[in-house]
Structures are given as C-alpha cells and as structure tokens.
C-alpha atoms as a PDB file:
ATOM      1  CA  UNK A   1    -105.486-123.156  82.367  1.00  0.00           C
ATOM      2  CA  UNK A   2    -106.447-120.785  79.592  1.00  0.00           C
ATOM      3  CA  UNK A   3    -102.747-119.944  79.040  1.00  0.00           C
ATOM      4  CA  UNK A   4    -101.415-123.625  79.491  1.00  0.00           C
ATOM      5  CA  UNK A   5    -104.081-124.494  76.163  1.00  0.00           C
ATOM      6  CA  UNK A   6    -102.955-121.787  73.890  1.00  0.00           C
ATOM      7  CA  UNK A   7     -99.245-123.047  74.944  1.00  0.00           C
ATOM      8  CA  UNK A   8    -100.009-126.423  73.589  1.00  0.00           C
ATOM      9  CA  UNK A   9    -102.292-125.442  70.711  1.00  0.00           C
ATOM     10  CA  UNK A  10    -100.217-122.815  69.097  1.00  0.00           C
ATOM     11  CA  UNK A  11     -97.417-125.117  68.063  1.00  0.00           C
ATOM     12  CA  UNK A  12     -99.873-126.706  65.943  1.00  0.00           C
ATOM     13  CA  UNK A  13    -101.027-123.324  64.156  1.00  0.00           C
ATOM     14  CA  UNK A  14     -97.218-122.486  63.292  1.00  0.00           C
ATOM     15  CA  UNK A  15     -93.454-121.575  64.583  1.00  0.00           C
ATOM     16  CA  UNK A  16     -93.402-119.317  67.431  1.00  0.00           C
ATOM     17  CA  UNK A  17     -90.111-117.606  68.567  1.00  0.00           C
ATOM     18  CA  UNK A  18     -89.851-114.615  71.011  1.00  0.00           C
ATOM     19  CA  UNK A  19     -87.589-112.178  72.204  1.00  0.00           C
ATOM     20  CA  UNK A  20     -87.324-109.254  74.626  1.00  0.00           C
ATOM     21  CA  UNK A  21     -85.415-105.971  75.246  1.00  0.00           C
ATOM     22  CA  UNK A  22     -85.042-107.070  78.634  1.00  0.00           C
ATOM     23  CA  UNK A  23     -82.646-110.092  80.206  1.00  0.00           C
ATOM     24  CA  UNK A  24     -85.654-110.664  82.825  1.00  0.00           C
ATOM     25  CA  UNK A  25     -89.171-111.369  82.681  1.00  0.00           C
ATOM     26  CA  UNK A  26     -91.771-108.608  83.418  1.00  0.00           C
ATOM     27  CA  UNK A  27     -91.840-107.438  86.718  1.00  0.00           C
ATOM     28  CA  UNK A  28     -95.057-108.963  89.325  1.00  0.00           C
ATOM     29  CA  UNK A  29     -97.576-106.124  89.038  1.00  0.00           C
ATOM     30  CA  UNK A  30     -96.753-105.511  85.462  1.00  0.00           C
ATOM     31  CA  UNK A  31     -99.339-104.073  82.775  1.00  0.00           C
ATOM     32  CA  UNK A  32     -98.860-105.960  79.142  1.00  0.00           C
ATOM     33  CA  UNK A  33    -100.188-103.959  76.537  1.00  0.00           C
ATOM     34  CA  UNK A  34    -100.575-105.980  73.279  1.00  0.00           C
ATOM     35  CA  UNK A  35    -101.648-105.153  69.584  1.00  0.00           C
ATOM     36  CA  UNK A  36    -104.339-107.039  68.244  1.00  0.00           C
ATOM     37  CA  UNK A  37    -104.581-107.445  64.767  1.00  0.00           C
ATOM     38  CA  UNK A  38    -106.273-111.200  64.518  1.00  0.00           C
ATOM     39  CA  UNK A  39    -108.888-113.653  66.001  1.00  0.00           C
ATOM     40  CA  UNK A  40    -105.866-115.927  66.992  1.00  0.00           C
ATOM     41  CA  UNK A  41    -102.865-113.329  68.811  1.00  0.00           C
ATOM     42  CA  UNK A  42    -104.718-113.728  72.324  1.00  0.00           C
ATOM     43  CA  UNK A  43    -103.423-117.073  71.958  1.00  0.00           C
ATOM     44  CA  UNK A  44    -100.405-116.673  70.567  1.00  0.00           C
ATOM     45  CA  UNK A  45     -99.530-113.582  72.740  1.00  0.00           C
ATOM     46  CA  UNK A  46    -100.536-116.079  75.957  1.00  0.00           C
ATOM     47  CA  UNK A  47     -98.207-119.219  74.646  1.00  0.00           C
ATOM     48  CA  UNK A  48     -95.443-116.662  74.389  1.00  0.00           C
ATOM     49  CA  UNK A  49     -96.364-114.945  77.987  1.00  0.00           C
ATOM     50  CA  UNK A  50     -96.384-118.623  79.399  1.00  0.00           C
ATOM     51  CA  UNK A  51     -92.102-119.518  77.970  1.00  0.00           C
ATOM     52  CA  UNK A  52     -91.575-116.500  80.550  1.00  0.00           C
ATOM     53  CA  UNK A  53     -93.373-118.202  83.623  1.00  0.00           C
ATOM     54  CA  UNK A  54     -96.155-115.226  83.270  1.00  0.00           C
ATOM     55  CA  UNK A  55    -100.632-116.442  83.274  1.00  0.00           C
ATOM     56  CA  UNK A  56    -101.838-112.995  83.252  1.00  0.00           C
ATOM     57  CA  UNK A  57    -105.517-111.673  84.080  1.00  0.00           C
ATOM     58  CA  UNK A  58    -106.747-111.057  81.002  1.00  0.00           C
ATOM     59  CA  UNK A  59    -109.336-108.015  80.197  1.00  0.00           C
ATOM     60  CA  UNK A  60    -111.508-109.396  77.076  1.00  0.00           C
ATOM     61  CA  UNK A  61    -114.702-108.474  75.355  1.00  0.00           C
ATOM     62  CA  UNK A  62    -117.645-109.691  77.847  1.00  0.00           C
ATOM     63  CA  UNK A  63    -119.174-111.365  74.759  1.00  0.00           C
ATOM     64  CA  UNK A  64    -116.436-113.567  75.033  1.00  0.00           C
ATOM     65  CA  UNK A  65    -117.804-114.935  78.700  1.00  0.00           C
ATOM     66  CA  UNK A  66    -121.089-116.465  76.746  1.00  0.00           C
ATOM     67  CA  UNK A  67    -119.242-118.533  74.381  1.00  0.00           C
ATOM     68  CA  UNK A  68    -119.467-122.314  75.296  1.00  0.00           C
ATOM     69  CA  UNK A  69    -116.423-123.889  76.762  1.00  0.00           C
ATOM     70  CA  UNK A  70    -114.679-120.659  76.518  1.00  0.00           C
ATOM     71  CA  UNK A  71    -116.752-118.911  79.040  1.00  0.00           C
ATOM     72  CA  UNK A  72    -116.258-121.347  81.839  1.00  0.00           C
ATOM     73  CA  UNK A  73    -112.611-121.080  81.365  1.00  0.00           C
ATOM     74  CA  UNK A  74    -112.436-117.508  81.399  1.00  0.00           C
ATOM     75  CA  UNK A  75    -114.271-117.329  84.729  1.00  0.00           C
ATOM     76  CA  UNK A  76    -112.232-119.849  86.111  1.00  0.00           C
ATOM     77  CA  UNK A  77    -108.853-118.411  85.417  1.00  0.00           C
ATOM     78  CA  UNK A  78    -110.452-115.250  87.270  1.00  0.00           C
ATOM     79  CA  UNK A  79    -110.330-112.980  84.005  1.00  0.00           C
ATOM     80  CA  UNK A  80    -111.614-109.817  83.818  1.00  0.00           C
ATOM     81  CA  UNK A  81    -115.284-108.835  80.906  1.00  0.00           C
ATOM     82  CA  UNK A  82    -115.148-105.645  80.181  1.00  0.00           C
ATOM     83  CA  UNK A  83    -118.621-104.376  79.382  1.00  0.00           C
ATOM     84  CA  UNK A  84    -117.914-101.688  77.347  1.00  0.00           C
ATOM     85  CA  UNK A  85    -120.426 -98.576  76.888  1.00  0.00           C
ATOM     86  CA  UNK A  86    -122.101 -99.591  80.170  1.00  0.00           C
ATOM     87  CA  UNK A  87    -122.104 -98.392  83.665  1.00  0.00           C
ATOM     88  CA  UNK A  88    -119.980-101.710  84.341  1.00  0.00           C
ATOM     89  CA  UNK A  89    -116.823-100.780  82.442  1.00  0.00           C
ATOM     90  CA  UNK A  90    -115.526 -98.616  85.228  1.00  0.00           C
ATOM     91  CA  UNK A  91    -115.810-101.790  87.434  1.00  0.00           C
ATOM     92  CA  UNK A  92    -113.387-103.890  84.885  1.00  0.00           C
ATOM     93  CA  UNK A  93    -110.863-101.171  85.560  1.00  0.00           C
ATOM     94  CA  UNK A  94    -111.292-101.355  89.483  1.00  0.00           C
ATOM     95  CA  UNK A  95    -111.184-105.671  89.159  1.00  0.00           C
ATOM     96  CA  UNK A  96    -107.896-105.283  86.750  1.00  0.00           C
ATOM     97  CA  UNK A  97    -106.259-102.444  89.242  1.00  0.00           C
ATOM     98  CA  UNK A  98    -106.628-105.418  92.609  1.00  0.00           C
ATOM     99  CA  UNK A  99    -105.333-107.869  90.514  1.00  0.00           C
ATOM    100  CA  UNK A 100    -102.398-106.035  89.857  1.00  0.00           C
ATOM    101  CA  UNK A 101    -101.444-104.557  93.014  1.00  0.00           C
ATOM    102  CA  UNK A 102    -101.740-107.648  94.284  1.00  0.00           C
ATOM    103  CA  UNK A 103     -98.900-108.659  91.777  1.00  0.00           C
ATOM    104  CA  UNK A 104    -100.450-110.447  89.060  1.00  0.00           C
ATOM    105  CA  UNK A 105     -99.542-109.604  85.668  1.00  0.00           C
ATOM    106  CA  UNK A 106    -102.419-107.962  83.612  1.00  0.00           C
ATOM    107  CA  UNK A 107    -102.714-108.242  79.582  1.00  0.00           C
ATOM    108  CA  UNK A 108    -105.153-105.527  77.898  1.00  0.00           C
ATOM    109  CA  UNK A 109    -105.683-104.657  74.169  1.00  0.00           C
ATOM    110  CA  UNK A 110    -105.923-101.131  73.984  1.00  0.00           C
ATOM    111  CA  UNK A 111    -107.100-100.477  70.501  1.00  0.00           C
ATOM    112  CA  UNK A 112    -110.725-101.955  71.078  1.00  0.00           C
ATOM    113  CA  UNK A 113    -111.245-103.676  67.860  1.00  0.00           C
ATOM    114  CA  UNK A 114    -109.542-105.541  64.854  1.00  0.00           C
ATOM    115  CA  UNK A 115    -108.255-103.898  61.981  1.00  0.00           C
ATOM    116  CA  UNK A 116    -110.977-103.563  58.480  1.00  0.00           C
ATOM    117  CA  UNK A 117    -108.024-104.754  56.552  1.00  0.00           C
ATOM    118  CA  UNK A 118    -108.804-108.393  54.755  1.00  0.00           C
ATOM    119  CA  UNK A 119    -105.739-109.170  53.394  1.00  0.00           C
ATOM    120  CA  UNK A 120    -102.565-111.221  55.603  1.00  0.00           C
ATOM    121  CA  UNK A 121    -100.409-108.358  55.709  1.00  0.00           C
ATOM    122  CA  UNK A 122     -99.572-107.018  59.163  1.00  0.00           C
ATOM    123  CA  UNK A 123    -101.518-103.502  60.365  1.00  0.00           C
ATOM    124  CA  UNK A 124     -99.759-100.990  62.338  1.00  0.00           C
ATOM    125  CA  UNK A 125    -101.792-100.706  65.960  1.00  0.00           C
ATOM    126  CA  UNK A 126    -104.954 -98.453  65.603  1.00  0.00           C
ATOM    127  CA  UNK A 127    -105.897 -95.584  68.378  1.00  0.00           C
ATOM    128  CA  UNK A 128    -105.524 -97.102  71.908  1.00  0.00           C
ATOM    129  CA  UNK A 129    -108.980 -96.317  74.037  1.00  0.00           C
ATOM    130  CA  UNK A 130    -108.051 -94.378  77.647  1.00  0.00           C
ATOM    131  CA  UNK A 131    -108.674 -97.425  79.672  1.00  0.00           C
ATOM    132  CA  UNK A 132    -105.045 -98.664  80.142  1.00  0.00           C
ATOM    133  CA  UNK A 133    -103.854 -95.268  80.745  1.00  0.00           C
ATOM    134  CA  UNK A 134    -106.437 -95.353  83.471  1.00  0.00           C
ATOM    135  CA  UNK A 135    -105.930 -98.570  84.359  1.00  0.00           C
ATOM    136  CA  UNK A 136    -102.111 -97.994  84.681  1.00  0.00           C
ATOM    137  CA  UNK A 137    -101.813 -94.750  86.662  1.00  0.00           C
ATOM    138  CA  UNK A 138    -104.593 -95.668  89.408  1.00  0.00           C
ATOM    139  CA  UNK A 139    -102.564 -98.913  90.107  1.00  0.00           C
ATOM    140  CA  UNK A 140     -99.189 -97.119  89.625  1.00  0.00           C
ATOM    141  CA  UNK A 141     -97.780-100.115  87.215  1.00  0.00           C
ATOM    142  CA  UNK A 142     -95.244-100.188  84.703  1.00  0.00           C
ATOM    143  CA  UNK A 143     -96.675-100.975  81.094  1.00  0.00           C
ATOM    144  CA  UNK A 144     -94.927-103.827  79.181  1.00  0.00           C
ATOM    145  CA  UNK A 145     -95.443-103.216  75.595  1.00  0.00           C
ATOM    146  CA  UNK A 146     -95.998-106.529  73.422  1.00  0.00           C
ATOM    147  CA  UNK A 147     -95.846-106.570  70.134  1.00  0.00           C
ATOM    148  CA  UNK A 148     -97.156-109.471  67.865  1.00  0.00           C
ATOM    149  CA  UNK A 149     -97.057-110.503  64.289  1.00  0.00           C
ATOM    150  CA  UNK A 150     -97.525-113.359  62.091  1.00  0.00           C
ATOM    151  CA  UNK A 151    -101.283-113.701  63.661  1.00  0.00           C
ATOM    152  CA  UNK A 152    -102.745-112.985  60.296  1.00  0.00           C
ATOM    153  CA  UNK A 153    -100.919-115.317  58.259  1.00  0.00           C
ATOM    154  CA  UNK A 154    -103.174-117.916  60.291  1.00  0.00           C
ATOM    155  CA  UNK A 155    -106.575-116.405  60.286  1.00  0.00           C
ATOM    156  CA  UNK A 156    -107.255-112.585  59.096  1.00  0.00           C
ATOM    157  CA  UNK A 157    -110.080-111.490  56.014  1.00  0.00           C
ATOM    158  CA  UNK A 158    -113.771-112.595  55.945  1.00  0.00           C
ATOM    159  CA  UNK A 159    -115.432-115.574  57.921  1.00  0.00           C
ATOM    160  CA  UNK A 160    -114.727-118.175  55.243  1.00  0.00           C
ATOM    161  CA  UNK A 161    -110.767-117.180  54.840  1.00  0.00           C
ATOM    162  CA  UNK A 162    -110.641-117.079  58.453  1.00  0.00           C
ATOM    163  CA  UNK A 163    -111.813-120.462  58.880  1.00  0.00           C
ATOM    164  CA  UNK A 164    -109.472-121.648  55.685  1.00  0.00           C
ATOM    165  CA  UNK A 165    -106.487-120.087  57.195  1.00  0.00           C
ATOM    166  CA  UNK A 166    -107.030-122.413  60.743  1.00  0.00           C
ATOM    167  CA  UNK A 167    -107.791-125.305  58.732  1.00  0.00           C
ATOM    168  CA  UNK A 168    -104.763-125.275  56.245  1.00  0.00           C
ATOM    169  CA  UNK A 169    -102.038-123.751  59.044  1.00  0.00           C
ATOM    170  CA  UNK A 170    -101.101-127.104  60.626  1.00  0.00           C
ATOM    171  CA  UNK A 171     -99.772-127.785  56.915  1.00  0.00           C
ATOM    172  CA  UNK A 172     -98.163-124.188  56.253  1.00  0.00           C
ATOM    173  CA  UNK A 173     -97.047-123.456  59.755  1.00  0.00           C
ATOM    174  CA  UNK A 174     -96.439-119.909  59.835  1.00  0.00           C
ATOM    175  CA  UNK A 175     -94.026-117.839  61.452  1.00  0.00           C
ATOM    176  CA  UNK A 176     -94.873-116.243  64.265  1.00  0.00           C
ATOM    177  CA  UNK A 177     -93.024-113.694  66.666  1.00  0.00           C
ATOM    178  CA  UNK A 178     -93.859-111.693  69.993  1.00  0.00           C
ATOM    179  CA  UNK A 179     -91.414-109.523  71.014  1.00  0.00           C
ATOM    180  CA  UNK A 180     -91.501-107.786  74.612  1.00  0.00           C
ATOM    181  CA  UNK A 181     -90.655-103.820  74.963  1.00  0.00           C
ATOM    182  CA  UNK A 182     -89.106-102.670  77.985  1.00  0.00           C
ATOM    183  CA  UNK A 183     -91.436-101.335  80.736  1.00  0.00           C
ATOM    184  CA  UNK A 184     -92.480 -97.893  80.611  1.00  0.00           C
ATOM    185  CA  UNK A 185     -93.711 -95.530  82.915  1.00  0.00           C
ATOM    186  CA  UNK A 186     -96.138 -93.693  81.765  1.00  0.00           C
ATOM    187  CA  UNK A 187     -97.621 -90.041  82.378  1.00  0.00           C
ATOM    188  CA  UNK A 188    -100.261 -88.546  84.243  1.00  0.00           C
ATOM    189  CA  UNK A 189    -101.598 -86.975  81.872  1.00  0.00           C
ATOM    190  CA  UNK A 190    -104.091 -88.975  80.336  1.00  0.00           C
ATOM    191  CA  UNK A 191    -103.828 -88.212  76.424  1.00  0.00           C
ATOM    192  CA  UNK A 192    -100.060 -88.653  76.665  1.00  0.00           C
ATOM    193  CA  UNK A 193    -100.104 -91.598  78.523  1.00  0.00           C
ATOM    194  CA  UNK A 194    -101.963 -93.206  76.149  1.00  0.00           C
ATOM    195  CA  UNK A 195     -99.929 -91.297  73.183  1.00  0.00           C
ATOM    196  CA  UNK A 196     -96.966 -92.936  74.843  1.00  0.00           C
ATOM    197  CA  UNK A 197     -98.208 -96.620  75.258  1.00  0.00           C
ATOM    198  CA  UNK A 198     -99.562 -96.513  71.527  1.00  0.00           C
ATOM    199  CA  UNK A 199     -95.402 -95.161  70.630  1.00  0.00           C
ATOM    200  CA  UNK A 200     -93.850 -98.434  72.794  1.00  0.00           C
ATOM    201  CA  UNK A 201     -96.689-100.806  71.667  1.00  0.00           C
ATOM    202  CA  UNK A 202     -96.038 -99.690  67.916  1.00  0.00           C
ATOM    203  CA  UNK A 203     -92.289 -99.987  68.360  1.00  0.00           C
ATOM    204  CA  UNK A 204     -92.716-103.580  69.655  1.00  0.00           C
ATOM    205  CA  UNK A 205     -94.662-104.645  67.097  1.00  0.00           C
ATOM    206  CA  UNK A 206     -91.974-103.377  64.166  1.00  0.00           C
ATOM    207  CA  UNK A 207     -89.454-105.281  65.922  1.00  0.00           C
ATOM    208  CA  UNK A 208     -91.841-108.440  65.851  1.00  0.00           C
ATOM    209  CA  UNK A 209     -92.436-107.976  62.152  1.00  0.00           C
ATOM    210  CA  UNK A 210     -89.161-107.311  60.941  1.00  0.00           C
ATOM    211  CA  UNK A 211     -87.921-110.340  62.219  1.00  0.00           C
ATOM    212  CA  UNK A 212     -90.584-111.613  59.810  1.00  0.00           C
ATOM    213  CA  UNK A 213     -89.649-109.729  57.358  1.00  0.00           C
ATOM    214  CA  UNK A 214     -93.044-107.715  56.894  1.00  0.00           C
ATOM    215  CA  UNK A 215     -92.628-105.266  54.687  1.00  0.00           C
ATOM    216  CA  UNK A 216     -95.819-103.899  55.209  1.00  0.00           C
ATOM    217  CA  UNK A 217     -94.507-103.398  58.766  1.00  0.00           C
ATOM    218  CA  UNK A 218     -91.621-102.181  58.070  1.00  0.00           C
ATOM    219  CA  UNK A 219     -92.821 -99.344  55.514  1.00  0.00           C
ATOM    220  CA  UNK A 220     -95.215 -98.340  57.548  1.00  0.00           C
END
C-alpha cells in the first residue's frame, strides 16, 4: 500500500522518468541499495520501484513507526524499524535477511542520515554504515544499486524551505530520475563490501543526475 501511495502522489510533486542498466527487473531476493539525500526520495525511489512490478520491505528509521498514519502503514506493509544503537538493531538485520530469502525485494539506505548541505544541489552519497554489507552476505543476495536525484529540488534546506519546496512543486514540477545499477555481488570482506556498494551506489546516482544535468553531480 505504502508503495501504491507514493506511485500516485509523486506525479503531483514533479516528472519522474527511470532507467536501468539492465533489460529486466531486479531479481526476487534482490537487495536495493539507495542514496538518500532528501525527506521525499523514499517516495520517489518507491513510485519508481513500483513501474518495475517491485513493493519492497523497506528498513527505515524506527522513529518513523510513531508517526500518525504513517506508522500503521508501515506495520502493515510488514516493513522493517531499525533501532539503531540498541540491542534491537541486530534483530532488523535478521527480519530483513527472512524477508529476502524468502524472495522479497529489500530497499535499505546505507548512509544513515541526510546530507548538512541546505542548498538544492545534488550531494554525492556519504559513508555507507556496515549493515547492508551484513545484511547482504548473511542472506547471500545480490545488491541493486539505485541511484536518485532531483529529490532536493522538491524539499532539501531548513524546515521552512522544506515545507515551501512541497507546497510550490505541484506548480514547478521538477525533474526527477532513478536510475537502477546492475546487481553486484559483493565481498566477504566486510570493509570492501561496503567500499564496493558505496562505488555502484555512487555510480548510479551520477547517471541519475546527469540526465538532469547536475553539475554539481557531475563535478563531483
């Protein structure tokens, strides 16, 4: 259900266009690895999931389970809170690794956090955490990178140009792309698998942004 609303609400928010290194969709069992760089790319990184028949489990914040209307939703699409700094976060990991050898397709951000940055521009993906490396070698899955940009030409900056930006993007309708890597397998060892999902992750989010035209993107 979660995925099925951001499908319908992000044509509102602005243009959305995808594309993909790959002929096929991501294979059952897969691990999508996103870059997050606004409140809004869940959502637009779910719409674009959804054009390729994919609802993924979704690991999230647990904060985000005691937001009204939001909450309920989460828990009924059977996502996954990850309580970070607790004893629980190992049991996120163990909840994400069943859902995806039972074939579901799993969607993590990596990089634990938004970028300080207040301005529109796009920004490069920060230091992935260990968790997906983790996550990826005890279920033996293949990590889709996904990269995303356009997100903060709808809501990036402070509270108050956050809240502008949704107002006023109905009317500006940004661009928006997501653009699919091809899988990867990673490493066992833990520091380069994550080293390697950060290079593919990266790499799909320069090919999302040049078809933007970001040239903050692109000279980075």
């Amino acid at each position: 259900m979660l995925s099925r609303i951001a499908a319908a609400v992000v044509p509102s928010l602005g243009h959305l266009t995808t594309t993909s290194d790959d002929e096929t969709a991501p294979a059952p069992g897969s691990l999508i690895v996103a870059n997050h760089t606004s409140l809004v790319d869940p959502g637009i990184v779910l719409a674009a999931l959804l054009r390729h028949g994919i609802e993924p489990v979704v690991l999230a914040t647990a904060g985000l389970w005691r937001i009204p209307v939001l909450g309920p939703l989460l828990v009924k699409g059977g996502h996954v809170p990850v309580h970070r700094g607790s004893v629980r976060a190992a049991e996120s990991l163990q909840l994400a690794a069943t859902a995806l050898r039972a074939g579901r397709h799993v969607l993590i951000y990596a990089e634990g956090g938004l970028p300080l940055r207040k301005d529109s521009a796009e920004a490069a993906p920060e230091r992935f955490r260990s968790g997906l490396a983790r996550l990826a070698l005890a279920a033996d899955a293949p990590v889709v990178p996904l990269g995303q940009a356009g997100a903060r030409r709808v809501v990036s900056g402070g509270a108050v140009k956050q809240i502008a930006g949704l107002l006023t993007a109905p009317a500006r309708r940004p661009r928006l792309h997501v653009h699919f890597g091809s899988p990867v397998r990673l490493p066992e060892d833990m520091h380069a698998a994550t080293a390697e999902a950060h290079r593919a992750v990266t790499a799909a989010w320069r090919t999302a942004a040049a078809h933007l035209g970001e040239g903050t993107a692109l000279a980075a």
